[in-house]
N, C-alpha and C. Protein backbone atom coordinates (compact mmCIF):
# COMPACT_ATOMS: atom_id res chain seq x y z
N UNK A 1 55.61 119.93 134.90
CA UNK A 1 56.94 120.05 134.34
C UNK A 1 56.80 120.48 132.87
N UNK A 2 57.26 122.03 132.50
CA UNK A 2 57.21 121.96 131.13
C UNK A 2 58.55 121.57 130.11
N UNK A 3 58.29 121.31 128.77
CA UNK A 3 59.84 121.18 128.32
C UNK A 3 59.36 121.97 127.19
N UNK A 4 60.66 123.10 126.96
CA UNK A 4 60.86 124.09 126.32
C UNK A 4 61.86 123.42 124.71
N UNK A 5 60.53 123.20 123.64
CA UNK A 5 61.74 122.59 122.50
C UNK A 5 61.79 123.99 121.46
N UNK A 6 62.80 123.68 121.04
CA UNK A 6 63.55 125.10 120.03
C UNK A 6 62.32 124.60 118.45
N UNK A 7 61.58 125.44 118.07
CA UNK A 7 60.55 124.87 117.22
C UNK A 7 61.60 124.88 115.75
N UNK A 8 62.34 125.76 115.68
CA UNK A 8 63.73 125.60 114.63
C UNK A 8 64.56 124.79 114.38
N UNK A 9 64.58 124.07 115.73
CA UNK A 9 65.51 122.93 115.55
C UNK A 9 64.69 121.56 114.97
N UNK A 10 63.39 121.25 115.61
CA UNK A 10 62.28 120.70 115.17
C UNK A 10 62.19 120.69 113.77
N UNK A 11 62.27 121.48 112.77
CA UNK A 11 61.87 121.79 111.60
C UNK A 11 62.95 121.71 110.90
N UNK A 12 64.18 121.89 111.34
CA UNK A 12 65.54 121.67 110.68
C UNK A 12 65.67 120.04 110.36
N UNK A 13 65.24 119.29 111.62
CA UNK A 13 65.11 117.83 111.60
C UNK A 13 63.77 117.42 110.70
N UNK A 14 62.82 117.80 110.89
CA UNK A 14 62.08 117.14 110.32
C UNK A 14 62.25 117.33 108.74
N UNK A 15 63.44 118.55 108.25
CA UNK A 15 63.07 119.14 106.81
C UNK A 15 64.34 117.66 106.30
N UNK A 16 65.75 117.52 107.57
CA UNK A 16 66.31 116.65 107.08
C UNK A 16 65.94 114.89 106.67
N UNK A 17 65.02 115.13 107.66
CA UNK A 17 64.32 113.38 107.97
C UNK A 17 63.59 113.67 106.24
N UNK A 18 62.70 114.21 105.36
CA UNK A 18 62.05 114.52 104.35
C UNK A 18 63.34 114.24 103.45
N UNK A 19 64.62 114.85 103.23
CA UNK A 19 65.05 114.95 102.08
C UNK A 19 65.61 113.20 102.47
N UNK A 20 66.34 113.23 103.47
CA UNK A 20 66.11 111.29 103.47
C UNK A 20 65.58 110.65 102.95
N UNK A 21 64.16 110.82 103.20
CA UNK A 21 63.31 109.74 102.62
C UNK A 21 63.61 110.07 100.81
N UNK A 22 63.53 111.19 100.63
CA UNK A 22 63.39 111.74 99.14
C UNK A 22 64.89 110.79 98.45
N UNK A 23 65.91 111.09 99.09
CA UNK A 23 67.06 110.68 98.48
C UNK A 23 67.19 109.34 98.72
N UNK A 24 66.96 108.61 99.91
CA UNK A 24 67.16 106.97 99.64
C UNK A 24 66.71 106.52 98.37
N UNK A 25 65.61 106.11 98.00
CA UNK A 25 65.51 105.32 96.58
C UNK A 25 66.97 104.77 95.57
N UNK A 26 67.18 106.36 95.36
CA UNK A 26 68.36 106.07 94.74
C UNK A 26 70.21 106.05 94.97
N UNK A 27 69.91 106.25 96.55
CA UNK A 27 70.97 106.24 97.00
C UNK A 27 70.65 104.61 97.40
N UNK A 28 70.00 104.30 97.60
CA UNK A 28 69.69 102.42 97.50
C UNK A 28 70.04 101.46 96.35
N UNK A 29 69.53 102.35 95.77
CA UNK A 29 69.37 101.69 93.93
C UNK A 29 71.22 101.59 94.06
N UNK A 30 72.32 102.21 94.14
CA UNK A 30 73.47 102.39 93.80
C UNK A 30 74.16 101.48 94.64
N UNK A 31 73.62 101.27 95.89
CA UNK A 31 74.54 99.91 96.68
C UNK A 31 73.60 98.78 96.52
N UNK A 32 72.72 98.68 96.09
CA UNK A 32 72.65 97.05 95.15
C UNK A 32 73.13 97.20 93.91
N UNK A 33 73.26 97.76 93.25
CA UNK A 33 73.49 97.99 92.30
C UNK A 33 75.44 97.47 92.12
N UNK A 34 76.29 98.33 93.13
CA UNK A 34 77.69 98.06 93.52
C UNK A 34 77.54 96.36 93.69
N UNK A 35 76.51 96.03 94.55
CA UNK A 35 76.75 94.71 95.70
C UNK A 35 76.72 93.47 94.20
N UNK A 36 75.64 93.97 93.51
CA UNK A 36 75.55 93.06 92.59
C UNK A 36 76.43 92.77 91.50
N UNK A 37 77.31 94.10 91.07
CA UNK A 37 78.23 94.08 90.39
C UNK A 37 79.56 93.11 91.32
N UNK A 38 79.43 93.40 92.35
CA UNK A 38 80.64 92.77 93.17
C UNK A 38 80.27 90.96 93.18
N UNK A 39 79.08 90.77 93.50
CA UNK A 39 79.11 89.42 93.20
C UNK A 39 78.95 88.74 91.88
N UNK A 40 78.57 89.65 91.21
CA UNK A 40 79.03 89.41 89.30
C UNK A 40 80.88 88.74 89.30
N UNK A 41 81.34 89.91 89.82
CA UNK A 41 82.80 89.61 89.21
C UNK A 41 83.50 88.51 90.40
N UNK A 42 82.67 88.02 91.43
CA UNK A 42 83.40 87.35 92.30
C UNK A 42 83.02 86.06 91.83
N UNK A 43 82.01 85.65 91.47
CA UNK A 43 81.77 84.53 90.74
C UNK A 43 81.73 83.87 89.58
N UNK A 44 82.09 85.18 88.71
CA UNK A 44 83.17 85.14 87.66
C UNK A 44 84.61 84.72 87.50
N UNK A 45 85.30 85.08 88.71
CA UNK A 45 86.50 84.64 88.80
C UNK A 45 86.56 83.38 89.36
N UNK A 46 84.97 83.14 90.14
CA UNK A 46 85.82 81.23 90.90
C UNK A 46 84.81 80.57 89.76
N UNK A 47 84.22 80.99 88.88
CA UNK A 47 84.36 79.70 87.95
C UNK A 47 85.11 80.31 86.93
N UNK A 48 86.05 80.94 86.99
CA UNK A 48 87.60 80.43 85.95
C UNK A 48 87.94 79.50 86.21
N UNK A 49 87.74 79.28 87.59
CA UNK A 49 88.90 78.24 88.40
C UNK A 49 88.27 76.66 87.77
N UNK A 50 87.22 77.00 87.63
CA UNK A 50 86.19 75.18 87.17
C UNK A 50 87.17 74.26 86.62
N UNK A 51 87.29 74.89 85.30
CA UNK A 51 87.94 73.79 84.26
C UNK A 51 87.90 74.45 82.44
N UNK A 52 88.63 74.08 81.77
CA UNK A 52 88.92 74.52 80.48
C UNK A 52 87.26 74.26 79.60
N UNK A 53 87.05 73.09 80.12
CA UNK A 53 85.66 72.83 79.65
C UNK A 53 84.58 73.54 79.93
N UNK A 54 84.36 74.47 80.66
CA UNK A 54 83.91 75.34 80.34
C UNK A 54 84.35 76.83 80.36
N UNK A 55 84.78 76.93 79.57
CA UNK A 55 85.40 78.32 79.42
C UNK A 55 84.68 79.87 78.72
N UNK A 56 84.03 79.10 78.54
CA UNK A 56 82.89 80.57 77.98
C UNK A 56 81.94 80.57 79.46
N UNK A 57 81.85 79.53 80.22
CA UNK A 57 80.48 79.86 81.32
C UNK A 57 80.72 81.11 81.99
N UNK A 58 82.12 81.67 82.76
CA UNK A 58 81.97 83.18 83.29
C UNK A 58 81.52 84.21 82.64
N UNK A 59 81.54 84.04 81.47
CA UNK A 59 80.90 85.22 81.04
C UNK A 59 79.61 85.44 80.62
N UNK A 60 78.86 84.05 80.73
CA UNK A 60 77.27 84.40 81.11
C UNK A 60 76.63 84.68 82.31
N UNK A 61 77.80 84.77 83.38
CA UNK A 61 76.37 85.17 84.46
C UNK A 61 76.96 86.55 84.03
N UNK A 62 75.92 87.32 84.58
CA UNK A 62 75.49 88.72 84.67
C UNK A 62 74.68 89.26 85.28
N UNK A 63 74.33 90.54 85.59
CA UNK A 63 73.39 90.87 86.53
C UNK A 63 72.16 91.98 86.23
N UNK A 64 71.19 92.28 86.78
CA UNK A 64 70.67 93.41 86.34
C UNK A 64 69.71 93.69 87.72
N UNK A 65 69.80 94.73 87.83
CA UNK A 65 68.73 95.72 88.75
C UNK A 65 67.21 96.15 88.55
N UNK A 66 66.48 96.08 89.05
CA UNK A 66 65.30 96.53 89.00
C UNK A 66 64.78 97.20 90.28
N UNK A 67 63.80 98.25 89.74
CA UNK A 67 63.25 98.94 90.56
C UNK A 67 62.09 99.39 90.45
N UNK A 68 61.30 98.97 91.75
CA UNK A 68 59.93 98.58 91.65
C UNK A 68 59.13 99.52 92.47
N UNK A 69 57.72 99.84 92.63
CA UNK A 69 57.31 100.94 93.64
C UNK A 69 57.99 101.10 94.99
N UNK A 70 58.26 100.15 95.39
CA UNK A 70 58.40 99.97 97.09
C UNK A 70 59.75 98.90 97.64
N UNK A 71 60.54 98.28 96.27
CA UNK A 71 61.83 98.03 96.54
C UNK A 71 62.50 98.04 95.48
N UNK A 72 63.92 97.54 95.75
CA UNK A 72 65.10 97.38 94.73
C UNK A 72 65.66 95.97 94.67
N UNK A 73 65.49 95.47 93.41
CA UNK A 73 66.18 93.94 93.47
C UNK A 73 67.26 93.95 92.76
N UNK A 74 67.82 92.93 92.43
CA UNK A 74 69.21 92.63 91.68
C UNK A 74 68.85 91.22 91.72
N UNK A 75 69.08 90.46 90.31
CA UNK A 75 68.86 89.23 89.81
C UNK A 75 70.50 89.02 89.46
N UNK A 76 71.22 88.33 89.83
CA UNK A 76 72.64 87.93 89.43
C UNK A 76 73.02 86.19 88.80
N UNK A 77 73.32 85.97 87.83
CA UNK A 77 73.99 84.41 87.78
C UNK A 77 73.71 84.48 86.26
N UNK A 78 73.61 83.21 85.88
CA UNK A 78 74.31 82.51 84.44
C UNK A 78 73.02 82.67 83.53
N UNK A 79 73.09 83.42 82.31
CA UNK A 79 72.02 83.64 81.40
C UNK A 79 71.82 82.31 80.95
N UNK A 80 70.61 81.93 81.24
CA UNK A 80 69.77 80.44 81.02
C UNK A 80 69.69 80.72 79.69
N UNK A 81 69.79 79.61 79.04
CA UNK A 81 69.56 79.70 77.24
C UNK A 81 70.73 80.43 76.46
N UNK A 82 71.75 81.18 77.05
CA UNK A 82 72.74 81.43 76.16
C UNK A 82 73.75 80.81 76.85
N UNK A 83 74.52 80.29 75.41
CA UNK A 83 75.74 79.54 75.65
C UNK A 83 76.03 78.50 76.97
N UNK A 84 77.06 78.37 77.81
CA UNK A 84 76.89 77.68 78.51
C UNK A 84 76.10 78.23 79.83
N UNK A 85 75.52 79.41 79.93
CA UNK A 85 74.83 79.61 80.52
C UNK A 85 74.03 78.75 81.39
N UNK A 86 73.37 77.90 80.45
CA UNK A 86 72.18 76.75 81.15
C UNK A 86 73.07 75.82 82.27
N UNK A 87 74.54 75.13 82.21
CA UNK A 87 75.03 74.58 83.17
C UNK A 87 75.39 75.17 84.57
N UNK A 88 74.51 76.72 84.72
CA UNK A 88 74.72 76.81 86.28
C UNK A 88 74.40 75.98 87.56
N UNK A 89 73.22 75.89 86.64
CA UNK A 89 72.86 74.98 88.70
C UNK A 89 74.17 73.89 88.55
N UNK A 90 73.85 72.76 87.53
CA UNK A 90 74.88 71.51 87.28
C UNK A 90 76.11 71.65 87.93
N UNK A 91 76.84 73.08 87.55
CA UNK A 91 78.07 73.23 87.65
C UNK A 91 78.02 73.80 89.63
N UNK A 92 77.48 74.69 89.73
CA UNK A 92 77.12 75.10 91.05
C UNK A 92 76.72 73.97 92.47
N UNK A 93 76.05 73.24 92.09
CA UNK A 93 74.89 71.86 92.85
C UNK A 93 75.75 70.85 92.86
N UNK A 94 76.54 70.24 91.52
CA UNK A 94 76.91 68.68 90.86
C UNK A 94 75.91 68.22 90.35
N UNK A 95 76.17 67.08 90.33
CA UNK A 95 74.91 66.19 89.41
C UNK A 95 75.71 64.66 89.88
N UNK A 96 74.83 63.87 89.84
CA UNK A 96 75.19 62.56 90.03
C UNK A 96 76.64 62.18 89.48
N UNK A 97 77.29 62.71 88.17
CA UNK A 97 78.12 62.39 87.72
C UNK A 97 79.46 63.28 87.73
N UNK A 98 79.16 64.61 88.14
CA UNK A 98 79.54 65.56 88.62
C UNK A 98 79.78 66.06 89.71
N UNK A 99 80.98 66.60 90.42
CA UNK A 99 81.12 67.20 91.63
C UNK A 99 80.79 68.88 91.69
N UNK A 100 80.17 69.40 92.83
CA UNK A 100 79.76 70.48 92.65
C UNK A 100 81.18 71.35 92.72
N UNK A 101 80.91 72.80 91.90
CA UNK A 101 81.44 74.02 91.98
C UNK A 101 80.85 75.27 92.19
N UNK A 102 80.58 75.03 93.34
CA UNK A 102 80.32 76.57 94.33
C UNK A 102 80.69 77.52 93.72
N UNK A 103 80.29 78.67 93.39
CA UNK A 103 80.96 79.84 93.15
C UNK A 103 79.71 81.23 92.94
N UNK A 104 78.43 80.70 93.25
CA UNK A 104 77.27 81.79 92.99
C UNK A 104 77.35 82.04 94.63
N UNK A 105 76.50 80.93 95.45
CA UNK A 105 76.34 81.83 96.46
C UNK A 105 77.79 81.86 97.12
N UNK A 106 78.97 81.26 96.93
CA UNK A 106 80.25 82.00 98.36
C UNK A 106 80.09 83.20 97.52
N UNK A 107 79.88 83.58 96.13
CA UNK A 107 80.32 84.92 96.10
C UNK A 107 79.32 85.40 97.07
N UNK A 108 77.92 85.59 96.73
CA UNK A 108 77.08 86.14 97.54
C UNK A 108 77.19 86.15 99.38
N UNK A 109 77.76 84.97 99.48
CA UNK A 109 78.13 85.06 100.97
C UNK A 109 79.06 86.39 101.20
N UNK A 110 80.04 86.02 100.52
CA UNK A 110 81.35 86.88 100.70
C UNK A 110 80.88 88.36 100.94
N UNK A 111 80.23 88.73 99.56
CA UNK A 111 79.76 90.27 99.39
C UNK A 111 78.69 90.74 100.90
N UNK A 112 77.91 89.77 101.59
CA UNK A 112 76.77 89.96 102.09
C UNK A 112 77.14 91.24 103.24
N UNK A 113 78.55 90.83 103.89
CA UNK A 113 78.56 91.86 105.30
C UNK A 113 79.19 93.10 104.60
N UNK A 114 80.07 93.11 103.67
CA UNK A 114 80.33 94.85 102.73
C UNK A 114 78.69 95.55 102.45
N UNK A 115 78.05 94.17 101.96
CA UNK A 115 76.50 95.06 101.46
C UNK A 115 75.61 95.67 102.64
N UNK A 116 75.57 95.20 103.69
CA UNK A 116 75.37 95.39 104.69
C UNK A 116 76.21 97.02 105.38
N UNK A 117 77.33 96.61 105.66
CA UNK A 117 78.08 97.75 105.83
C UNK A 117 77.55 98.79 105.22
N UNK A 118 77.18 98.58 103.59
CA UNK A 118 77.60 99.66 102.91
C UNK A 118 75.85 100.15 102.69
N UNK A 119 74.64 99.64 103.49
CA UNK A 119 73.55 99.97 104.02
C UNK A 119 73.34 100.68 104.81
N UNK A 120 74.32 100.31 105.94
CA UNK A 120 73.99 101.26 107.13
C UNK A 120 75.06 102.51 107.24
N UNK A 121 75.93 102.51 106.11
CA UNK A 121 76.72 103.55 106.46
C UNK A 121 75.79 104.66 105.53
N UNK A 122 75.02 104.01 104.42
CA UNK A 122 74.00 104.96 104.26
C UNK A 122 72.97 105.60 104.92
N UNK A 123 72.60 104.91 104.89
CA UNK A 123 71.27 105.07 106.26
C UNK A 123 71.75 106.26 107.01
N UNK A 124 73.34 106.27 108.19
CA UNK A 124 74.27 107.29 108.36
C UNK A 124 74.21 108.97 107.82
N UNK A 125 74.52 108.10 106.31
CA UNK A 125 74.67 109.50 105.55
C UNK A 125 73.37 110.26 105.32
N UNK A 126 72.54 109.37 105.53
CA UNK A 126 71.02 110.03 104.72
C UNK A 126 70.52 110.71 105.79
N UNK A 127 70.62 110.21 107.39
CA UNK A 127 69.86 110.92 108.11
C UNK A 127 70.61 111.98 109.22
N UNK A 128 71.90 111.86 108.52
CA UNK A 128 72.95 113.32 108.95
C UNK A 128 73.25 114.27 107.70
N UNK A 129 72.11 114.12 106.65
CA UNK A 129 72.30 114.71 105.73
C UNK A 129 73.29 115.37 105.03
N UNK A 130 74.57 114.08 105.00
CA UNK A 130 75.67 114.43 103.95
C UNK A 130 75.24 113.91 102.46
């Protein structure tokens, strides 16, 4: 049985499968990059909700991206050592004297199936080469 493949069509695919690989990196880098910004500002807004007493803490978490030979991270939450920064876990966990306030990982929960989504609709784009 022989099978007759179009060697053009072969090479059309394999030239698209190449610019894929070429373009993920940074078409990666941009949806962690989104995902992390999204759980920046989602856990920004539920500790408004905390309490007056701490009112500077939303605006120490923050986030930043890195990119390394072979992946992409995103570090997100409360700058340790500035301002009220240091009361994340406390405020997040509780403490013996304290009731906890969730608001790092539901954001991260929340964001997880958009980040997801917004993975494979790449993946999509990269290997139908839009």
């Amino acid at each position: 049985m022989a099978v007759d493949v179009d060697d053009a069509e072969v090479r059309r695919w394999v030239k698209q499968l190449d610019q894929a690989v070429m373009d993920a990196p940074d078409e990666v880098a941009k949806v962690v990059g989104k995902g992390a910004l999204n759980i920046k500002k989602d856990a920004q807004a539920r500790a408004k909700q905390i309490g007056q007493h701490v009112h500077r803490y939303p605006y120490m978490i923050t986030y930043e991206t890195r990119r390394h030979v072979n992946n992409i991270t995103a570090e997100i939450g409360p700058e340790v050592g500035k301002g009220q920064g240091s009361l994340g876990d406390i405020l997040e966990n509780g403490s013996p004297t304290s009731a906890p306030h969730p608001h790092m990982l539901p954001a991260g929960q929340a964001e997880a199936p958009r980040f997801e989504r917004a993975l494979e609709d790449l993946a999509v784009r990269l290997l139908e080469g839009s």
